[in-house]
Protein backbone atom coordinates (compact mmCIF):
# COMPACT_ATOMS: atom_id res chain seq x y z
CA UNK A 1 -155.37 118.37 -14.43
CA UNK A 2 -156.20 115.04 -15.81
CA UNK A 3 -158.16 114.37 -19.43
CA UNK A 4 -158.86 111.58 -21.40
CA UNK A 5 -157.80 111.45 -24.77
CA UNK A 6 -160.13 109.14 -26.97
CA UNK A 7 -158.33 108.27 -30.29
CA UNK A 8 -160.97 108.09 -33.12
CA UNK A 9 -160.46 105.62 -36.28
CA UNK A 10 -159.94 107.60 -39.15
CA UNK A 11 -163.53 107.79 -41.33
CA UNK A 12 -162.22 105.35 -44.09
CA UNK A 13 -162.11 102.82 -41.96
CA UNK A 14 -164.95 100.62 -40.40
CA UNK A 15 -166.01 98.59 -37.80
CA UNK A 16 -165.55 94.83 -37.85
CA UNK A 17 -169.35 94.36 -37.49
CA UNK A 18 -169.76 97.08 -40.36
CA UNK A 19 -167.52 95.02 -42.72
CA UNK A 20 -169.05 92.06 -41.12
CA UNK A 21 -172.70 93.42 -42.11
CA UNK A 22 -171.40 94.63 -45.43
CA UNK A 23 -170.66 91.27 -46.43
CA UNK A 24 -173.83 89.58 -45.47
CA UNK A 25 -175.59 92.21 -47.24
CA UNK A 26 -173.83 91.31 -50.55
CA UNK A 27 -174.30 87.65 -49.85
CA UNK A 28 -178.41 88.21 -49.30
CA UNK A 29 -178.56 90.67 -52.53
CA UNK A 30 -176.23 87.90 -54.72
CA UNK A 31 -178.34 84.91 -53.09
CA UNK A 32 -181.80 87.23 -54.06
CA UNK A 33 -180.29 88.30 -57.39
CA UNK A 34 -179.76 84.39 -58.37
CA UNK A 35 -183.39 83.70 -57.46
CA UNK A 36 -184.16 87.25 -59.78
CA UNK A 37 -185.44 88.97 -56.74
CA UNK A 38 -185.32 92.53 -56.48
CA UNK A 39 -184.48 93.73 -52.61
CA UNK A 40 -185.53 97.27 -51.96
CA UNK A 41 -185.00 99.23 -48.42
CA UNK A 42 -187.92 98.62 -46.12
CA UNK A 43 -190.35 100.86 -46.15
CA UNK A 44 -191.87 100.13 -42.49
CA UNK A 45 -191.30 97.82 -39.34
CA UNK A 46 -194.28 95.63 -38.65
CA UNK A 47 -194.91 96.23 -35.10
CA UNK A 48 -195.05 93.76 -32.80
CA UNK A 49 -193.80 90.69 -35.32
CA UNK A 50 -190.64 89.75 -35.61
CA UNK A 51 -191.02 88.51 -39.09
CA UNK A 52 -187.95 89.36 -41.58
CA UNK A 53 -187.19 87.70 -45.10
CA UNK A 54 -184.90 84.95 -45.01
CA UNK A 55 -182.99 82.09 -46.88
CA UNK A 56 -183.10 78.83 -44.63
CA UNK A 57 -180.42 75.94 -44.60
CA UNK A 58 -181.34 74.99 -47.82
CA UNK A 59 -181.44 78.38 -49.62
CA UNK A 60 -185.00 78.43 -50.02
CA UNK A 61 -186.37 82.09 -49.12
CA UNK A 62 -188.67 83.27 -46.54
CA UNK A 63 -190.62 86.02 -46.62
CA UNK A 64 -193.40 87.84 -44.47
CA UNK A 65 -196.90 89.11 -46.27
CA UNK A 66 -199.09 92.00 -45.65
CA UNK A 67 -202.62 91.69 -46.81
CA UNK A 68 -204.44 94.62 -46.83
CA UNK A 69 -208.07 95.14 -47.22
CA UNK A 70 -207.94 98.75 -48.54
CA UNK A 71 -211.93 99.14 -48.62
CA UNK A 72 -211.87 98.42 -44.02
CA UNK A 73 -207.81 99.56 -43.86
CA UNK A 74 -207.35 96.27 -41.71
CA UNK A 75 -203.95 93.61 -42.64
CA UNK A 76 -203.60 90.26 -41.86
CA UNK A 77 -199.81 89.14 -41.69
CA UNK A 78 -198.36 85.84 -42.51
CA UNK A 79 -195.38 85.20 -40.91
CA UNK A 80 -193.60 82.81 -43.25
CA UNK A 81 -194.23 82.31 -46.61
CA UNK A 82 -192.19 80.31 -48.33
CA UNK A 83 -191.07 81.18 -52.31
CA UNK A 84 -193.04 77.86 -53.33
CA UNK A 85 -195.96 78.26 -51.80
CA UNK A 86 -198.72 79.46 -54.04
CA UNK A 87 -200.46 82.58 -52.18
CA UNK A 88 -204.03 80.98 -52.60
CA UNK A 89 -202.92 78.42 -50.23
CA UNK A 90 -201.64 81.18 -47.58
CA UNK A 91 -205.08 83.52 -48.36
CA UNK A 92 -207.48 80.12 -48.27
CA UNK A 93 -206.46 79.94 -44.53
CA UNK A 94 -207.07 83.45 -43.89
CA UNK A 95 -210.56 83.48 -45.91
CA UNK A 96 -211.77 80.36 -44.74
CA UNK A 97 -214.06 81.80 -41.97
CA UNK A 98 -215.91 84.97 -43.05
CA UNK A 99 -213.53 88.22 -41.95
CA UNK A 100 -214.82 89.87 -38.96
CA UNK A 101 -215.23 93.38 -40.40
CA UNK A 102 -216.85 91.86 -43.52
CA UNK A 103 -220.80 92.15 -42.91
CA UNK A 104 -221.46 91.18 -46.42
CA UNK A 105 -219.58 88.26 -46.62
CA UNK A 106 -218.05 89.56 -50.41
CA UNK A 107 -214.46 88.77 -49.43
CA UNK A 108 -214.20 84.80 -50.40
CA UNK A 109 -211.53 82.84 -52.61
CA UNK A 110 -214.36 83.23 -55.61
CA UNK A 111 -214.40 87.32 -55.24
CA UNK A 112 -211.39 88.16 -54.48
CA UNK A 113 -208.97 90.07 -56.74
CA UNK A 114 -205.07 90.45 -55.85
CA UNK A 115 -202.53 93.16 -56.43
CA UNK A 116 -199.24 94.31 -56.00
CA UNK A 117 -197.19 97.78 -56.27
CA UNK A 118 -194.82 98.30 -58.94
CA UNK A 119 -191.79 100.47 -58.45
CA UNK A 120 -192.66 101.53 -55.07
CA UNK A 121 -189.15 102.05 -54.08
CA UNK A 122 -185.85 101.74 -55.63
CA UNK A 123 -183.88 98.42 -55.44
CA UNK A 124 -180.70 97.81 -53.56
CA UNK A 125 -179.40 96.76 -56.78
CA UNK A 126 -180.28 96.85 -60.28
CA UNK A 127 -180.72 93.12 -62.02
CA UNK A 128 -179.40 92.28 -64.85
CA UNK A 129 -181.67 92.78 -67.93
CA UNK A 130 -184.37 94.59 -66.15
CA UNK A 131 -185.91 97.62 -67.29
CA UNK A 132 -187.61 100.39 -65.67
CA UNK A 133 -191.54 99.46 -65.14
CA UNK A 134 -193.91 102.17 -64.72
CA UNK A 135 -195.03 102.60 -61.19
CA UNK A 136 -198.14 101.50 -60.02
CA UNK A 137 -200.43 98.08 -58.87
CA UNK A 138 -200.60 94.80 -61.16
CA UNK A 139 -203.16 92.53 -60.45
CA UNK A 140 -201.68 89.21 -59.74
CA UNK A 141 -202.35 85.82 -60.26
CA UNK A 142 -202.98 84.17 -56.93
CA UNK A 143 -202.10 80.52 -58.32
CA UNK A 144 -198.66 81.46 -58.31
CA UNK A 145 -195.82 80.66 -56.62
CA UNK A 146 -194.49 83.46 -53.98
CA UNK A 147 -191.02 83.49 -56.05
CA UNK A 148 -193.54 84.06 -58.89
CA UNK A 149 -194.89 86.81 -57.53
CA UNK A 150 -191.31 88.02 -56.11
CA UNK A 151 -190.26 87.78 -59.85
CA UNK A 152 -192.66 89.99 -61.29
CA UNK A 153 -191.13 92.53 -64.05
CA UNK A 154 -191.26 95.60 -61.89
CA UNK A 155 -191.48 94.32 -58.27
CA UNK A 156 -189.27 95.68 -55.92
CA UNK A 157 -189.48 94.07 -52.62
CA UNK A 158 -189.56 96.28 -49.48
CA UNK A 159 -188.28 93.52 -47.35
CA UNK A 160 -192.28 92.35 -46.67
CA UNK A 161 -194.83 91.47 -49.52
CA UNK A 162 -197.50 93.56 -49.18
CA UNK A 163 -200.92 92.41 -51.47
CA UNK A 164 -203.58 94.27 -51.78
CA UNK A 165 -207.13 92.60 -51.91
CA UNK A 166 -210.23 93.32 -52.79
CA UNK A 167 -213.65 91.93 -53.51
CA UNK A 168 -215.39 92.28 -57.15
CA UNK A 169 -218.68 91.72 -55.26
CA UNK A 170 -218.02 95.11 -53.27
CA UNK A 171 -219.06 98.52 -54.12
CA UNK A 172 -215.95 99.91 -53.57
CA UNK A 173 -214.20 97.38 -56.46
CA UNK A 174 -214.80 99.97 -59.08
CA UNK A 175 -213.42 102.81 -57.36
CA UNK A 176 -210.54 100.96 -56.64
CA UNK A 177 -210.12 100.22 -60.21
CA UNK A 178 -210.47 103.92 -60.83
CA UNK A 179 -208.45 105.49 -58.69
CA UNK A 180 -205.11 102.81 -58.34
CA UNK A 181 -203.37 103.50 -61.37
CA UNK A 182 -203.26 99.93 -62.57
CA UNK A 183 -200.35 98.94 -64.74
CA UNK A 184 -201.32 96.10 -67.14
């Protein structure tokens, strides 16, 4: 008889591409924690884009956007923001020909309101000096900067910005107001 004995490492130890990954984990969570961003776990893939957060050469960070229209359920994605961009600059491309699902024409730079969830998921890490927000959306200023919005007391990125928009022109802005537990 002839058998193969396979010696296992024991459990304490890891891989060198585990340690390897371990590391540049730290490195992203000390490089987001200097810029005061919060890094959460993803909460889903977006299909078909490979689009991930990242700090370039120069540290600046990267990061992918989700805009939802929660009144049709359709997204738009931007790739690539960068952290000083302002987001009216990213959403004046996207609204600068009327959306193809909007027959009214209500969603324009003008009508629009922006928001973002609070406390979705828990972070990675706990910064310094923060304190537990309530959970919930905050409208947010579109004239700011992404790390702006990245910085906002609460805001736990799930490795994609995801901003939810709506129209004050639209019928359904006032039962969005009522029903999203809005945290001032």
């Amino acid at each position: 008889f002839f058998f193969l004995m396979i010696r296992r490492p024991p459990r304490s130890t890891q891989s060198r591409s585990s340690a390897a990954s371990d590391v540049y984990k730290r490195q992203v969570l000390d490089l987001c924690e200097k810029k005061k961003i919060v890094l959460g776990k993803p909460l889903y893939e977006i299909p078909n884009v490979d689009a991930k957060f990242h700090f370039d050469a120069d540290g600046i960070f990267h990061v992918p956007i989700i805009l939802a229209y929660p009144e049709f359920r359709q997204t738009d994605i931007i790739r690539d923001a960068k952290e000083d961009d302002p987001l009216e600059a990213h959403l004046a491309t996207v609204l600068e020909y009327k959306l193809p699902w909007d027959i009214e024409g209500f969603y324009d730079m003008e009508s629009i309101e922006c928001f973002i969830e609070l406390n979705q998921i828990e972070p990675y890490r706990v910064v310094q000096g923060s304190t537990k927000q309530k959970k919930g959306l905050k409208k947010i200023d579109i004239s700011k900067t992404i790390l702006q919005i990245l910085q906002t007391k609460g805001f736990v990125l799930p490795q994609v910005i995801e901003v939810l928009i709506v129209s004050r022109r639209s019928k359904f802005y006032p039962l969005f107001l009522k029903n999203s537990g809005l945290v001032a």
